[in-house]
C-alpha atoms as a PDB file:
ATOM      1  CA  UNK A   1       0.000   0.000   0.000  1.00  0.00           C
ATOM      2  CA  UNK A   2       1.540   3.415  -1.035  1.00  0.00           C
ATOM      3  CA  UNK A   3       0.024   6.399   1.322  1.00  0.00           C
ATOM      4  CA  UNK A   4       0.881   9.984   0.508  1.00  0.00           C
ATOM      5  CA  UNK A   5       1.061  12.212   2.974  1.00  0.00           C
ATOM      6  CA  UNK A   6       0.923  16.039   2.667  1.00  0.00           C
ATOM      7  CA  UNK A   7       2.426  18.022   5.626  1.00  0.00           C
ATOM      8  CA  UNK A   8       1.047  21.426   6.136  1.00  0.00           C
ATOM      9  CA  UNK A   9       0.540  24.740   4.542  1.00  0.00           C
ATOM     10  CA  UNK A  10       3.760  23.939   2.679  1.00  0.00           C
ATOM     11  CA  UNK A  11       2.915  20.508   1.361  1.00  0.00           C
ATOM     12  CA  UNK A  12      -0.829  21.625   0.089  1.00  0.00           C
ATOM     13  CA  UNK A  13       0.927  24.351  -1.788  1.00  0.00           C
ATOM     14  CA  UNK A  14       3.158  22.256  -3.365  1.00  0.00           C
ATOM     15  CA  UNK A  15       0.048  19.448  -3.675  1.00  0.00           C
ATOM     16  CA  UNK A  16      -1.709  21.904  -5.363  1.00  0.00           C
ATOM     17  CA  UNK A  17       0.828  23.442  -7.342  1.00  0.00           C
ATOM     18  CA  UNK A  18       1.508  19.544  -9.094  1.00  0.00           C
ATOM     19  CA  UNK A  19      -2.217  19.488  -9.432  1.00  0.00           C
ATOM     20  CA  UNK A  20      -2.239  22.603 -11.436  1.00  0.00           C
ATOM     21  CA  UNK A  21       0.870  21.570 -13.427  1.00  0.00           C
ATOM     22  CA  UNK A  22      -0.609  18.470 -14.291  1.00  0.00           C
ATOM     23  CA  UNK A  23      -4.045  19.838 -15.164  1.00  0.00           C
ATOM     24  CA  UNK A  24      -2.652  22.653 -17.588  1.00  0.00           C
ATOM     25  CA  UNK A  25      -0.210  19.940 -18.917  1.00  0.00           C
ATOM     26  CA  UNK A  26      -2.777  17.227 -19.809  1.00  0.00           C
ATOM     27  CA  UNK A  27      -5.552  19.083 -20.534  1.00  0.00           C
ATOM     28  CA  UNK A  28      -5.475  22.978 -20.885  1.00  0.00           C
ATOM     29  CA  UNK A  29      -2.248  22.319 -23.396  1.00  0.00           C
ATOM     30  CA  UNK A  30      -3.660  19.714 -25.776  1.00  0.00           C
ATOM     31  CA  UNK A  31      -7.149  21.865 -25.528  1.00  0.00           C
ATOM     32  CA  UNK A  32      -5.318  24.871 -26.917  1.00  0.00           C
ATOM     33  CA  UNK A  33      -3.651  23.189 -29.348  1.00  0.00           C
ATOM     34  CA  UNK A  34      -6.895  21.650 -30.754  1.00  0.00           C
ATOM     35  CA  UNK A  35      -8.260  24.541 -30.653  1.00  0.00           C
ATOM     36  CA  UNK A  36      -6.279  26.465 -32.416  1.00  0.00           C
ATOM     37  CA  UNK A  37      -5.723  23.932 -35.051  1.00  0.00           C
ATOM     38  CA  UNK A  38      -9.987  23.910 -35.806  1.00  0.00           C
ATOM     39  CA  UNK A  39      -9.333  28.028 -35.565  1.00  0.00           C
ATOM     40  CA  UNK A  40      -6.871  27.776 -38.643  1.00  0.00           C
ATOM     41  CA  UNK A  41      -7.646  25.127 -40.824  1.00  0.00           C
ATOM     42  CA  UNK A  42     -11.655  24.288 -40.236  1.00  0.00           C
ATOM     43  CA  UNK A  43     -12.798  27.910 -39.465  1.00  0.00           C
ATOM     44  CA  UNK A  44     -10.268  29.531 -41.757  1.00  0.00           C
ATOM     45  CA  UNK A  45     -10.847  27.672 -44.825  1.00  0.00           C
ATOM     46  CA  UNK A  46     -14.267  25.610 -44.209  1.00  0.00           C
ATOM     47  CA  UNK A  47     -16.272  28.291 -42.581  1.00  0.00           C
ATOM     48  CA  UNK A  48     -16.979  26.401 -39.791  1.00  0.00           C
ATOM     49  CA  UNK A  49     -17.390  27.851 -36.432  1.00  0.00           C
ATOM     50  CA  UNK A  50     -14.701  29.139 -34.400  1.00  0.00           C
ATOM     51  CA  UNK A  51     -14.034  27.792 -30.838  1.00  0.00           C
ATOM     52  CA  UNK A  52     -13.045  28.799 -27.486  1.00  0.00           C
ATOM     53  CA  UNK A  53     -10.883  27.882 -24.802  1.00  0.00           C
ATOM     54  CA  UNK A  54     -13.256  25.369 -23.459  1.00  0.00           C
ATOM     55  CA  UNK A  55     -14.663  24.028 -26.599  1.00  0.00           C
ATOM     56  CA  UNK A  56     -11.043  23.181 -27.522  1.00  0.00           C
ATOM     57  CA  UNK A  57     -10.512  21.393 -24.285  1.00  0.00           C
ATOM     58  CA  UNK A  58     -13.974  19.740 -24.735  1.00  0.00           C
ATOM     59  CA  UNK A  59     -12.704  18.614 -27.971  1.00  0.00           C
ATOM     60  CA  UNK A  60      -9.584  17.142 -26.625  1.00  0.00           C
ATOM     61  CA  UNK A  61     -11.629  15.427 -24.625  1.00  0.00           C
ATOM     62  CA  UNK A  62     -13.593  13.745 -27.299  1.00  0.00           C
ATOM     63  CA  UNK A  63     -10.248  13.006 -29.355  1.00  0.00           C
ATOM     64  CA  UNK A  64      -8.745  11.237 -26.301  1.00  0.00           C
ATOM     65  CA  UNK A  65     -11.895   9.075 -25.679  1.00  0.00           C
ATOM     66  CA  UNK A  66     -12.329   7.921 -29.275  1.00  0.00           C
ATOM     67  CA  UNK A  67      -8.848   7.375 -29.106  1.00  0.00           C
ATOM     68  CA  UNK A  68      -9.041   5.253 -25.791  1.00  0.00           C
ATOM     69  CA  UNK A  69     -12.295   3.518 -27.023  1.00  0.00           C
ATOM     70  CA  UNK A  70     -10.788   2.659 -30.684  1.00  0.00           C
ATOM     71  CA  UNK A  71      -7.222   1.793 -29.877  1.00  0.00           C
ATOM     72  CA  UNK A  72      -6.984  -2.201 -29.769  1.00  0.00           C
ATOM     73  CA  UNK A  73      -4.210  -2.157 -27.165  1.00  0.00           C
ATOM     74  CA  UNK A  74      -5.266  -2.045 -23.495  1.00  0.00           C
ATOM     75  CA  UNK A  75      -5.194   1.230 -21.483  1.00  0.00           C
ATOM     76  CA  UNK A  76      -1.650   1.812 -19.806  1.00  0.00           C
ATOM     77  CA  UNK A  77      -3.088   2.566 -16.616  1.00  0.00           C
ATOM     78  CA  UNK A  78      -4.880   0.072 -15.073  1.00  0.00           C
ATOM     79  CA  UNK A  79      -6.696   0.670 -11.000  1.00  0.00           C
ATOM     80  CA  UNK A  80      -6.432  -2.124  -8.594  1.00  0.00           C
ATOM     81  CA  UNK A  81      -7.515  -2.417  -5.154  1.00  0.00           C
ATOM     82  CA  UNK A  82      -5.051  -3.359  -1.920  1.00  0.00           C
ATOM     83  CA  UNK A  83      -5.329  -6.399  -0.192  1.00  0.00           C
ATOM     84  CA  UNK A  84      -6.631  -5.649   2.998  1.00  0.00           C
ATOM     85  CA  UNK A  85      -4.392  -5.322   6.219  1.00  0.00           C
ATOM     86  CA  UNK A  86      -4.629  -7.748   8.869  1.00  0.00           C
ATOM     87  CA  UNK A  87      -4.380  -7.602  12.256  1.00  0.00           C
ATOM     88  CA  UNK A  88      -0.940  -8.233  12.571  1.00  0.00           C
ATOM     89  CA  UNK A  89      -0.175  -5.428   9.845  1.00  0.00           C
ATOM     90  CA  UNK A  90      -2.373  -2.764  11.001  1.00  0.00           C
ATOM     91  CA  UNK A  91      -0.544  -3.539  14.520  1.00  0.00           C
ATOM     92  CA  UNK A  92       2.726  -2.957  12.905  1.00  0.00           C
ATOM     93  CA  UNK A  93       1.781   0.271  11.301  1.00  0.00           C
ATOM     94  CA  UNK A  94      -0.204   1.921  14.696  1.00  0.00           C
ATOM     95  CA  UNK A  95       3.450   1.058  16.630  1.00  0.00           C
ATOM     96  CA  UNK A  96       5.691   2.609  13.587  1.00  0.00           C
ATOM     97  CA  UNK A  97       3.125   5.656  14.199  1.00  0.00           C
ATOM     98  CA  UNK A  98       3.143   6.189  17.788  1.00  0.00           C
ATOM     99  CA  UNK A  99       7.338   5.782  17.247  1.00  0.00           C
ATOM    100  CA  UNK A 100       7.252   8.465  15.154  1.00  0.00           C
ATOM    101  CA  UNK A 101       4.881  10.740  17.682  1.00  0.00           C
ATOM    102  CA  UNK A 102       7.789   9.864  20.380  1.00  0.00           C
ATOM    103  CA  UNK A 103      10.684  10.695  18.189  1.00  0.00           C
ATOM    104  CA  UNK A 104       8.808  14.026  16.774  1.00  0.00           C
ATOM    105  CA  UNK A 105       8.178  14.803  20.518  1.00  0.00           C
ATOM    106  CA  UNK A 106      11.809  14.405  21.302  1.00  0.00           C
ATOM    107  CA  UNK A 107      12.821  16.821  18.373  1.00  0.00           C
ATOM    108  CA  UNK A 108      10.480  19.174  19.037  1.00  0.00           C
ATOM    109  CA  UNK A 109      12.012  18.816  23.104  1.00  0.00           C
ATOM    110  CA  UNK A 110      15.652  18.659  21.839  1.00  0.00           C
ATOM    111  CA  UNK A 111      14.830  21.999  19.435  1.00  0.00           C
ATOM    112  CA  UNK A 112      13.288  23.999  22.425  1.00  0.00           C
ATOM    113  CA  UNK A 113      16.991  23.217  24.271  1.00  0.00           C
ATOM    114  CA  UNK A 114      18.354  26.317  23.088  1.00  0.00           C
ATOM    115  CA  UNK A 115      15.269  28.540  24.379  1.00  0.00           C
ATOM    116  CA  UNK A 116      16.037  30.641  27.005  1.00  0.00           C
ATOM    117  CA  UNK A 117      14.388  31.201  30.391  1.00  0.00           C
ATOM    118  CA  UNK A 118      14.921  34.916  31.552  1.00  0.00           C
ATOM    119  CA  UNK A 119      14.152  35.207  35.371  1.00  0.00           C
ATOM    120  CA  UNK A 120      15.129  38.129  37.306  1.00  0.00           C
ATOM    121  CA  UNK A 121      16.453  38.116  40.940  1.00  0.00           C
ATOM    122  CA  UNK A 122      17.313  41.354  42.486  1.00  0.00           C
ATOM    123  CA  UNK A 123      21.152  41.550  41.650  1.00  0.00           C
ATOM    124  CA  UNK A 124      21.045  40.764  37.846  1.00  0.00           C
ATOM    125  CA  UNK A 125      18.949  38.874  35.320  1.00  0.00           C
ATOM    126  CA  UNK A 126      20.084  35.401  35.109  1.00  0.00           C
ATOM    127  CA  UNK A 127      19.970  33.186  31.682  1.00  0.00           C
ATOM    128  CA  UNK A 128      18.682  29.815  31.809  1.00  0.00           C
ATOM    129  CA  UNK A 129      18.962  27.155  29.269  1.00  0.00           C
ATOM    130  CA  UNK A 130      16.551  23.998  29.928  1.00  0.00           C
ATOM    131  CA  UNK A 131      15.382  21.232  27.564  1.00  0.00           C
ATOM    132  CA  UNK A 132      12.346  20.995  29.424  1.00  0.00           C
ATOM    133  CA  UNK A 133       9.127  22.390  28.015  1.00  0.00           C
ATOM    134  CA  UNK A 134       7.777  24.905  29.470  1.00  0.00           C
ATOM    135  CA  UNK A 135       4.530  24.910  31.832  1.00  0.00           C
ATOM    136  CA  UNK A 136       2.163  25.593  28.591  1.00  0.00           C
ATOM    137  CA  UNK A 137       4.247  23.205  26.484  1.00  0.00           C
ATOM    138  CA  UNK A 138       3.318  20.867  28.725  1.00  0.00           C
ATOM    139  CA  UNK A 139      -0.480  20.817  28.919  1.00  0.00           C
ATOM    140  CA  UNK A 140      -0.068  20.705  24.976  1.00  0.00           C
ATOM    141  CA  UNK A 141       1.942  17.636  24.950  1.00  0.00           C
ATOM    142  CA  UNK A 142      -0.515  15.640  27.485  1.00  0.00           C
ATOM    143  CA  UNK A 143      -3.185  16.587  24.974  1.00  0.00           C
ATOM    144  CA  UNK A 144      -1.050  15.266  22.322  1.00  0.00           C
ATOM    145  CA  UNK A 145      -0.608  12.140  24.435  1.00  0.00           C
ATOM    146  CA  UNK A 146      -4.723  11.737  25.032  1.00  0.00           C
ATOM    147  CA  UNK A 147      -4.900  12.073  21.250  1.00  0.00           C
ATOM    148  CA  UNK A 148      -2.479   9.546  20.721  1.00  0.00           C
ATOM    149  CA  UNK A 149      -3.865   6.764  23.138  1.00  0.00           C
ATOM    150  CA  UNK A 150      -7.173   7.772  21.644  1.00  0.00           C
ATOM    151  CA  UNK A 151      -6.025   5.979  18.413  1.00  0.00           C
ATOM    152  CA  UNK A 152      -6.076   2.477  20.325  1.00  0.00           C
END
């Protein structure tokens, strides 16, 4: 089973960005190109009607069908369902999960480390370095551990 996963505001961008890429690639591009080949030959010299934008992607559309529904050789791109996990699988794949919570919480921990905790005393202000989260960081992460054990 192949799962993609999209992370953030930065992987929908870049999600979307493919989906645009591929859109105008496979089907705003040959649509244009259709088009403007019925603009200069058919309407030119045959007086037929000239087409837009979207009538050149509908014809596209009806090219690539016919072509699909005519050609003798199969389609190259064929769909086919996963077998379904068992228990043993879906066991393995909840543990690699809740490894990767713990090792995300430990980077996240290990990244605070260089934070610093400024608390005044009455001679001078002291600098303090701790790799412990801090009282709010906490309540977040026992959240983050109810969601977890939720999962079960």
């Amino acid at each position: 089973m192949k799962i993609i996963q999209i992370d953030g505001i930065k992987g929908l961008i870049t999600a979307t960005f493919i989906g645009i890429c591929l859109f105008a690639g496979f089907v705003i591009f040959p649509g244009t190109v259709a088009m403007n080949l019925w603009n200069k030959y058919l309407a030119a010299e045959y007086m037929f009607p000239t087409l837009n934008l979207l009538q050149g992607v509908l014809l596209w559309a009806i090219i690539a069908i016919t072509y699909c529904i005519l050609s003798k050789n199969s389609f190259a791109v064929s769909y086919k369902d996963a077998p379904p996990l068992s228990d043993a699988e879906l066991d393995m794949i909840l543990n690699k999960a809740k490894i990767q919570s713990k090792i995300k919480k430990i980077n996240t921990i290990i990244s605070k480390s260089d934070r610093f905790e400024k608390s005044q005393t009455k001679d001078k202000d002291l600098h303090i370095s701790t790799p412990f989260p801090i009282k709010n960081d906490v309540a977040k992460e026992q959240k983050e551990d109810e969601k977890v054990s939720d999962i079960k």
